[in-house]
N, C-alpha and C. Protein backbone atom coordinates (compact mmCIF):
# COMPACT_ATOMS: atom_id res chain seq x y z
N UNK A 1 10.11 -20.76 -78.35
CA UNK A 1 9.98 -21.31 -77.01
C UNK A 1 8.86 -22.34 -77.00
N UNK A 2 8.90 -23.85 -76.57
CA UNK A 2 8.15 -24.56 -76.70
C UNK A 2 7.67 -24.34 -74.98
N UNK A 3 6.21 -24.21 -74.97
CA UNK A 3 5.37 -24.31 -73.84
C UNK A 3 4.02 -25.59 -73.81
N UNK A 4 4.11 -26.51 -72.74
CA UNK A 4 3.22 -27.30 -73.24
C UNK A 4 1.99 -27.07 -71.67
N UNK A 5 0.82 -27.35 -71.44
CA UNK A 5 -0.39 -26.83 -70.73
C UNK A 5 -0.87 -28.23 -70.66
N UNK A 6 -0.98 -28.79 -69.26
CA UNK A 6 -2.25 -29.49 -69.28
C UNK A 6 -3.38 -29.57 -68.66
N UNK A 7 -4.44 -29.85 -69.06
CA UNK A 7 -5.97 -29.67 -68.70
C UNK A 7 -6.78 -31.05 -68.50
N UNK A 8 -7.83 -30.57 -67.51
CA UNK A 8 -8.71 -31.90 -67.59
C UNK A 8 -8.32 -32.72 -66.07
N UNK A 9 -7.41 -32.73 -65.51
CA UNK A 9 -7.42 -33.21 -64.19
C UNK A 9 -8.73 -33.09 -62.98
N UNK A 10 -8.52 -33.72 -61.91
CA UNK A 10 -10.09 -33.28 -61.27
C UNK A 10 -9.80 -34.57 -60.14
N UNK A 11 -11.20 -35.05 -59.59
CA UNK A 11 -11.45 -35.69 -58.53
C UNK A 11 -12.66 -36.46 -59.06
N UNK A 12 -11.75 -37.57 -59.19
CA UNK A 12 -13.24 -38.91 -59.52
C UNK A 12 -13.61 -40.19 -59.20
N UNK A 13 -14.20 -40.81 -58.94
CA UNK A 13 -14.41 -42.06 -58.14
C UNK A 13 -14.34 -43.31 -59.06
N UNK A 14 -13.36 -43.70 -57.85
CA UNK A 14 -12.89 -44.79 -58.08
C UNK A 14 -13.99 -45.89 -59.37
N UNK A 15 -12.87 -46.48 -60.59
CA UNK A 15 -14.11 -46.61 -61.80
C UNK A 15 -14.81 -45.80 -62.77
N UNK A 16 -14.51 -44.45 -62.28
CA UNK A 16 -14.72 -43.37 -63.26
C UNK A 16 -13.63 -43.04 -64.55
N UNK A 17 -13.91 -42.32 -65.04
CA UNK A 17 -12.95 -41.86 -66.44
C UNK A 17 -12.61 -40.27 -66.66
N UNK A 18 -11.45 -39.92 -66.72
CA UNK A 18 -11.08 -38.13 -67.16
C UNK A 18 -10.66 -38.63 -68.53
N UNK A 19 -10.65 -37.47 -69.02
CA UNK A 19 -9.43 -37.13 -69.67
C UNK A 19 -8.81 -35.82 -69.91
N UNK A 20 -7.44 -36.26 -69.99
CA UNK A 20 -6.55 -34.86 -70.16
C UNK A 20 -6.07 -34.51 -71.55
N UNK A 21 -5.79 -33.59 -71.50
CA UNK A 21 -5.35 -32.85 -72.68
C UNK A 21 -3.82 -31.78 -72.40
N UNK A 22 -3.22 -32.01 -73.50
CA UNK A 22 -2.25 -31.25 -73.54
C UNK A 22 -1.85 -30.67 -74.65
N UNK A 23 -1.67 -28.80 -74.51
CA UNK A 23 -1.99 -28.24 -75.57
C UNK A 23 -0.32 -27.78 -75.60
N UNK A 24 0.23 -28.00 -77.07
CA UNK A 24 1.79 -27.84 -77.14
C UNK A 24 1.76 -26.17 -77.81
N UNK A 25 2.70 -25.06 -77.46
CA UNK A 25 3.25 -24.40 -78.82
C UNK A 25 3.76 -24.62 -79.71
N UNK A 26 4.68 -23.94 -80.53
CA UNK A 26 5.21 -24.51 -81.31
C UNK A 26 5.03 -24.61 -82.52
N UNK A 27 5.98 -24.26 -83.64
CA UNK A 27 5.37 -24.79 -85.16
C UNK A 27 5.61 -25.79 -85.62
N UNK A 28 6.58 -27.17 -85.08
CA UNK A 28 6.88 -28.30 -84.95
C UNK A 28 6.63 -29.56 -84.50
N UNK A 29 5.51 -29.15 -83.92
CA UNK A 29 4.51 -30.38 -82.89
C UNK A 29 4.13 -31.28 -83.80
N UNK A 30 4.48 -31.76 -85.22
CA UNK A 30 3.96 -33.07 -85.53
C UNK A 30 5.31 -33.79 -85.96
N UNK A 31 6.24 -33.08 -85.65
CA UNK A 31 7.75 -33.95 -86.34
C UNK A 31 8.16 -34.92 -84.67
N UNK A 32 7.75 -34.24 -83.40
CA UNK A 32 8.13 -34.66 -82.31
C UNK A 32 7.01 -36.11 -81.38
N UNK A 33 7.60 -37.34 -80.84
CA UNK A 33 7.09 -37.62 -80.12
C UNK A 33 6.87 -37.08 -78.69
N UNK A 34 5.54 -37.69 -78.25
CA UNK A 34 5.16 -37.33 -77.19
C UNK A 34 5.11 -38.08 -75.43
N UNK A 35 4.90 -37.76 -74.90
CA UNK A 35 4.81 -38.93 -73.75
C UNK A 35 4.15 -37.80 -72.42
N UNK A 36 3.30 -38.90 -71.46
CA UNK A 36 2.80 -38.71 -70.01
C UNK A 36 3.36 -39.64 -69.80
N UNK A 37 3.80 -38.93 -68.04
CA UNK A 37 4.06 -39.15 -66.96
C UNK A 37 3.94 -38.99 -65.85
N UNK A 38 3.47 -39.37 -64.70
CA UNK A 38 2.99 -39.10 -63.73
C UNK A 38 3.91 -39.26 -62.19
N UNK A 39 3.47 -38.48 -61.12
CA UNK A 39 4.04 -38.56 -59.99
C UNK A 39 3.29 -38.31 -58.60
N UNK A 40 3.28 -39.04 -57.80
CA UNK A 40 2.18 -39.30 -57.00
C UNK A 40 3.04 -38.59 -55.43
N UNK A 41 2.88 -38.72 -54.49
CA UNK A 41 3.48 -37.75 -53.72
C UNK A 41 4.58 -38.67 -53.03
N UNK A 42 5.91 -38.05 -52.48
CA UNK A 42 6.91 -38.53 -51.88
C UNK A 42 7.14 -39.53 -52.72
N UNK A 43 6.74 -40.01 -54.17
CA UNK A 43 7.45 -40.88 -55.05
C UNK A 43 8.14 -40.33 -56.60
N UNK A 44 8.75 -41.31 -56.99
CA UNK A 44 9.44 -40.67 -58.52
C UNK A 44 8.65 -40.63 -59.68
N UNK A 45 8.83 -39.60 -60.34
CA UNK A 45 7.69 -39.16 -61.91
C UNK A 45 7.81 -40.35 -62.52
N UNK A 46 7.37 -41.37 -63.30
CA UNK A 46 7.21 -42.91 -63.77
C UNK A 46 6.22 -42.26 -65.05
N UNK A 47 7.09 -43.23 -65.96
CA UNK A 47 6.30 -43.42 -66.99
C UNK A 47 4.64 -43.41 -67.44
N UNK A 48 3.98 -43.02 -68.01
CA UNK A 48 2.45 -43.48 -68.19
C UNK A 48 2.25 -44.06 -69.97
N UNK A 49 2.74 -43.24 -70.49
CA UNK A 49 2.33 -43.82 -71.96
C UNK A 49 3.11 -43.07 -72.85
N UNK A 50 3.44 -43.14 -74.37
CA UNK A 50 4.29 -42.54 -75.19
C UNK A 50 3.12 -42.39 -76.41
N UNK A 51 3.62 -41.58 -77.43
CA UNK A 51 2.85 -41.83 -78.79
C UNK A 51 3.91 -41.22 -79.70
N UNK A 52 4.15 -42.03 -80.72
CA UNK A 52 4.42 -41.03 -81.62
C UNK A 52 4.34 -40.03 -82.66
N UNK A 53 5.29 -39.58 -83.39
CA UNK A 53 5.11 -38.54 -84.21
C UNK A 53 4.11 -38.81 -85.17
N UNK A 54 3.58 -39.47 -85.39
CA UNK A 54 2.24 -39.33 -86.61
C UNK A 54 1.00 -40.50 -85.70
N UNK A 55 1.49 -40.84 -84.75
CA UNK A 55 0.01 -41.22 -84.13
C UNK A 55 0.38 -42.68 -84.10
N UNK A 56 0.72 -43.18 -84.90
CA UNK A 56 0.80 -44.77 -85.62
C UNK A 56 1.10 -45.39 -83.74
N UNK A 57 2.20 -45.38 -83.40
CA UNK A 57 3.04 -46.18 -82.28
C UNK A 57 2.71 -45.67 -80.83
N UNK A 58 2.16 -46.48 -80.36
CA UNK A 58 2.11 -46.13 -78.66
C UNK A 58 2.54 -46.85 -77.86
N UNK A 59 2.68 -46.83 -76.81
CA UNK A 59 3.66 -47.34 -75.44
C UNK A 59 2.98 -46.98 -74.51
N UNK A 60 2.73 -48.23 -73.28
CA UNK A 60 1.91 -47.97 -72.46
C UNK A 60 2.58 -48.60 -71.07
N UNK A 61 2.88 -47.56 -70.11
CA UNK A 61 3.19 -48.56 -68.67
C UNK A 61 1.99 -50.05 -68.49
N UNK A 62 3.07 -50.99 -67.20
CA UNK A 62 1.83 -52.07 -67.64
C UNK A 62 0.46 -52.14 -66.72
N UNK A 63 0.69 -50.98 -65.64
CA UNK A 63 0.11 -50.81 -64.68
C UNK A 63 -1.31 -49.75 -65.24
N UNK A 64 -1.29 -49.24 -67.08
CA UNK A 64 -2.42 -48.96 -67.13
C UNK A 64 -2.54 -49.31 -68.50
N UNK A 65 -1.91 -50.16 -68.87
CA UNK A 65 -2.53 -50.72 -70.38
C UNK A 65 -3.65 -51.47 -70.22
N UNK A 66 -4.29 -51.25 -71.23
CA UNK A 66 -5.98 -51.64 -71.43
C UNK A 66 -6.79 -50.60 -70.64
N UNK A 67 -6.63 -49.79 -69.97
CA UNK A 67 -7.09 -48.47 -69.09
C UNK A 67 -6.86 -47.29 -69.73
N UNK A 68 -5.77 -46.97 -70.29
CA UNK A 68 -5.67 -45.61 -70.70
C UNK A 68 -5.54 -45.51 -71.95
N UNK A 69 -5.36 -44.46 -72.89
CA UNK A 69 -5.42 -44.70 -74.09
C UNK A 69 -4.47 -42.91 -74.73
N UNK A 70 -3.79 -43.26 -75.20
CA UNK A 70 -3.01 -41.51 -75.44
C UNK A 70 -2.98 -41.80 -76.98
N UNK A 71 -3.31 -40.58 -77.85
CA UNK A 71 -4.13 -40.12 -78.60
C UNK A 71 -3.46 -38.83 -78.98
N UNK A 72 -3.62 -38.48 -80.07
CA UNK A 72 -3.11 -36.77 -80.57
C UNK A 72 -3.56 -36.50 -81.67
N UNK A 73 -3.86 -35.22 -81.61
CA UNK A 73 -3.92 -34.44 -82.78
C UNK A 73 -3.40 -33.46 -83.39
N UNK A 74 -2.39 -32.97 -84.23
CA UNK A 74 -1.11 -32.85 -85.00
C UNK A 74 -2.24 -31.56 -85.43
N UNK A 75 -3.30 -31.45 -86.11
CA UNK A 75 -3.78 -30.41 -86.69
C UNK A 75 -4.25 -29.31 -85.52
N UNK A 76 -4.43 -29.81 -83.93
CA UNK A 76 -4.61 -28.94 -82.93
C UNK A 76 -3.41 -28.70 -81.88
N UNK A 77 -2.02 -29.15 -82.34
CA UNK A 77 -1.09 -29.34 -81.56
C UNK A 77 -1.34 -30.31 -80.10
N UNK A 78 -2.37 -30.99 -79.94
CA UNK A 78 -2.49 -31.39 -78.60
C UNK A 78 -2.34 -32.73 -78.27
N UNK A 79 -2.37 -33.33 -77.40
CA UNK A 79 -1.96 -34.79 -77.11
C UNK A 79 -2.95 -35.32 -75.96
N UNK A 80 -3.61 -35.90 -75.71
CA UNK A 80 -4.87 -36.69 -74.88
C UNK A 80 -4.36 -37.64 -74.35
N UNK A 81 -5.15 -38.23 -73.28
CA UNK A 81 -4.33 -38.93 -72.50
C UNK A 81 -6.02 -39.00 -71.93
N UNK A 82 -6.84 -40.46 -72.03
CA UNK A 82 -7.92 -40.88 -71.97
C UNK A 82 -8.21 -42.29 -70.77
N UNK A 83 -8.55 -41.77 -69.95
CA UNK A 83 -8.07 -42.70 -68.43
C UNK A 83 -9.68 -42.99 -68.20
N UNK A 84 -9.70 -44.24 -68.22
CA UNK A 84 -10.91 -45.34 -67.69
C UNK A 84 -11.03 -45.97 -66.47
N UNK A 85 -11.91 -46.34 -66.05
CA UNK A 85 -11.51 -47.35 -64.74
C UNK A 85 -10.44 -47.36 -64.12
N UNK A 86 -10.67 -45.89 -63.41
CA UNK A 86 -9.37 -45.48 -62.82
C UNK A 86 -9.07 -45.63 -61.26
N UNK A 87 -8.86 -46.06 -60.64
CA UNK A 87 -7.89 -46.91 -59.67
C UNK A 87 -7.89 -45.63 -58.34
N UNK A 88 -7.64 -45.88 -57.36
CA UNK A 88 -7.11 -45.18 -56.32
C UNK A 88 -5.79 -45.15 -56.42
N UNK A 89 -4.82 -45.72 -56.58
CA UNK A 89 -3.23 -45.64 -57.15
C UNK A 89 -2.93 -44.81 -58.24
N UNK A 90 -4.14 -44.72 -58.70
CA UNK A 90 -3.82 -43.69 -60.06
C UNK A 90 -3.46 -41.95 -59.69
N UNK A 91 -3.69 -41.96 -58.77
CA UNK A 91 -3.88 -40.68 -57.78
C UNK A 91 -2.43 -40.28 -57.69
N UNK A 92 -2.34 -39.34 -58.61
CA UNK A 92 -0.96 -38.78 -58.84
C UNK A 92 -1.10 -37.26 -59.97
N UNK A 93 0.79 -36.41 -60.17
CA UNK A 93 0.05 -35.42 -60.84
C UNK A 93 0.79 -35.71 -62.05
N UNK A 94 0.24 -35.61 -63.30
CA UNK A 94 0.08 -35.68 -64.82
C UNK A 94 0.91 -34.85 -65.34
N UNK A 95 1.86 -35.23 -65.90
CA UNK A 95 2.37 -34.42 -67.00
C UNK A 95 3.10 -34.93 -68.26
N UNK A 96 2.86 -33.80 -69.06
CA UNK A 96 3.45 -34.54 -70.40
C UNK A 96 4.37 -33.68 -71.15
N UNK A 97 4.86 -34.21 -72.26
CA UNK A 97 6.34 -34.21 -72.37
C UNK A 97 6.77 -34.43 -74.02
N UNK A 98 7.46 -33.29 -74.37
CA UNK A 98 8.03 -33.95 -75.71
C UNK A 98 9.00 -34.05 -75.87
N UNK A 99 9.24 -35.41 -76.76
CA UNK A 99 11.08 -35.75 -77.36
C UNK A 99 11.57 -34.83 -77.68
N UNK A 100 12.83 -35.16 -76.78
CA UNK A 100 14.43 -34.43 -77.71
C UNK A 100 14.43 -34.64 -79.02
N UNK A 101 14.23 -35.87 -79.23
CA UNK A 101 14.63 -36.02 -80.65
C UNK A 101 13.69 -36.37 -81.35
N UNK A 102 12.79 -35.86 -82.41
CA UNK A 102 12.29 -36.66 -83.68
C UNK A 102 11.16 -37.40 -82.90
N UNK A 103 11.39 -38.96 -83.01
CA UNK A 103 10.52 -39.84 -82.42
C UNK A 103 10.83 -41.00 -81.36
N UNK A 104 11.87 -40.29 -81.04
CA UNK A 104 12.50 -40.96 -79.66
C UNK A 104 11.95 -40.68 -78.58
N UNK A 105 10.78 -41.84 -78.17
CA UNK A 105 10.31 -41.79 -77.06
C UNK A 105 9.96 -43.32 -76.48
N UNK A 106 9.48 -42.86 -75.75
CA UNK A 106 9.48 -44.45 -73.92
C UNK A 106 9.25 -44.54 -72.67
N UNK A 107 9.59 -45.05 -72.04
CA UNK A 107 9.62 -44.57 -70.75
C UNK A 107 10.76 -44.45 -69.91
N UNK A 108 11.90 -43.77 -70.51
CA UNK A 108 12.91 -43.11 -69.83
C UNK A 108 12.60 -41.42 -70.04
N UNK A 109 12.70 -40.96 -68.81
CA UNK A 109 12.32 -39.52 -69.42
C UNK A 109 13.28 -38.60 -69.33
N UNK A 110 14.97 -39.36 -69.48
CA UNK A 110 15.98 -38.46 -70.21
C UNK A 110 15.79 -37.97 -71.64
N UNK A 111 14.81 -38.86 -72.21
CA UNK A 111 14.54 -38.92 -73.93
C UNK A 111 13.58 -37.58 -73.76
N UNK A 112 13.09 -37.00 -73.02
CA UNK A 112 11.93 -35.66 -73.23
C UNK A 112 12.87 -33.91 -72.99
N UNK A 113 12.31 -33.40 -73.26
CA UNK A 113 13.31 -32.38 -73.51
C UNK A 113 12.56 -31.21 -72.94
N UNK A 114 11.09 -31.25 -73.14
CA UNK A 114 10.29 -30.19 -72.16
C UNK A 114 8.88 -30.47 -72.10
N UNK A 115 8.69 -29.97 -70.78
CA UNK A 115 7.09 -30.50 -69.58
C UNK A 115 6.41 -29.75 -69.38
N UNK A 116 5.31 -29.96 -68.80
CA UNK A 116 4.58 -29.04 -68.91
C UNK A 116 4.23 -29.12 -67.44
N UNK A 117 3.50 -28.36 -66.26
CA UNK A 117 3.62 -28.38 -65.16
C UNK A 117 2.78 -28.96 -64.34
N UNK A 118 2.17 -29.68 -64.79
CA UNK A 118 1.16 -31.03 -64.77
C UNK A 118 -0.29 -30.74 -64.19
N UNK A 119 -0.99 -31.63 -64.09
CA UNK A 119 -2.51 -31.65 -63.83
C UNK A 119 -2.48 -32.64 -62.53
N UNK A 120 -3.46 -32.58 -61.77
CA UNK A 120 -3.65 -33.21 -60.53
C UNK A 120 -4.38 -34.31 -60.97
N UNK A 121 -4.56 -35.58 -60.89
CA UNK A 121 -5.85 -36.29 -60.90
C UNK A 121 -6.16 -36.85 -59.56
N UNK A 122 -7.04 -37.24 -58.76
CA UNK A 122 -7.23 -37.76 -57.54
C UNK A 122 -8.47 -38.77 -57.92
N UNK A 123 -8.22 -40.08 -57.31
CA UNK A 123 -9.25 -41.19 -57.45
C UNK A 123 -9.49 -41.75 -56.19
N UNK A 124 -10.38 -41.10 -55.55
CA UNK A 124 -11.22 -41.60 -54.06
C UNK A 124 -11.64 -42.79 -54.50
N UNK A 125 -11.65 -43.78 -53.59
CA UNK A 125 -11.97 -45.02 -52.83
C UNK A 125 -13.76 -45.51 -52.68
């Protein structure tokens, strides 16, 4: 049973930095890509960033490239997700996600196969 956890969400001002973490089960967590996504209230879960299976390839919505930075580590099963100069729009809840397949990932999130039940972040004004 793959279960994935994420941590590190909170309440921070506008220009500040979190980061999250997401801790996968699993004895397979380095053959699979990964991806966050986020969903802010009365709107649809949207893309945030991808990485793949050995770290090399990332994908970033364009609304936080150069801001965020997603990151993993294969020897702790976990996947990071490193948010800078973070926005009042950013104010949504976090979750992340691994490929169906191998290293098929993006920002369609028919390609993810299971989530984890996300983290809150909030960025006051």
């Amino acid at each position: 049973q793959v279960q994935l956890a994420e941590s590190g969400g909170g309440l921070v001002q506008a220009g500040g930095s979190l980061s999250l973490s997401c801790a996968l089960s699993g004895p397979t967590f380095s053959v699979f890509g990964l991806g966050w996504f986020r969903q802010a209230p009365e709107k649809e879960r949207v893309f945030v960033a991808s990485i793949g299976r050995s770290g090399g390839s990332t994908n970033y919505a364009d609304s936080v490239e150069g801001r965020f930075t997603i990151t993993r580590d294969n020897a702790k099963n976990t996947v990071y997700l490193q948010m800078n100069s973070l926005k009042p729009e950013d104010t949504a809840a976090y979750y992340c996600a691994r490929a169906k397949y191998s290293d098929s990932v993006g920002d369609n999130s028919g390609r993810y196969a299971y989530w984890g039940r996300g983290t809150q972040v909030t960025v006051s004004s």
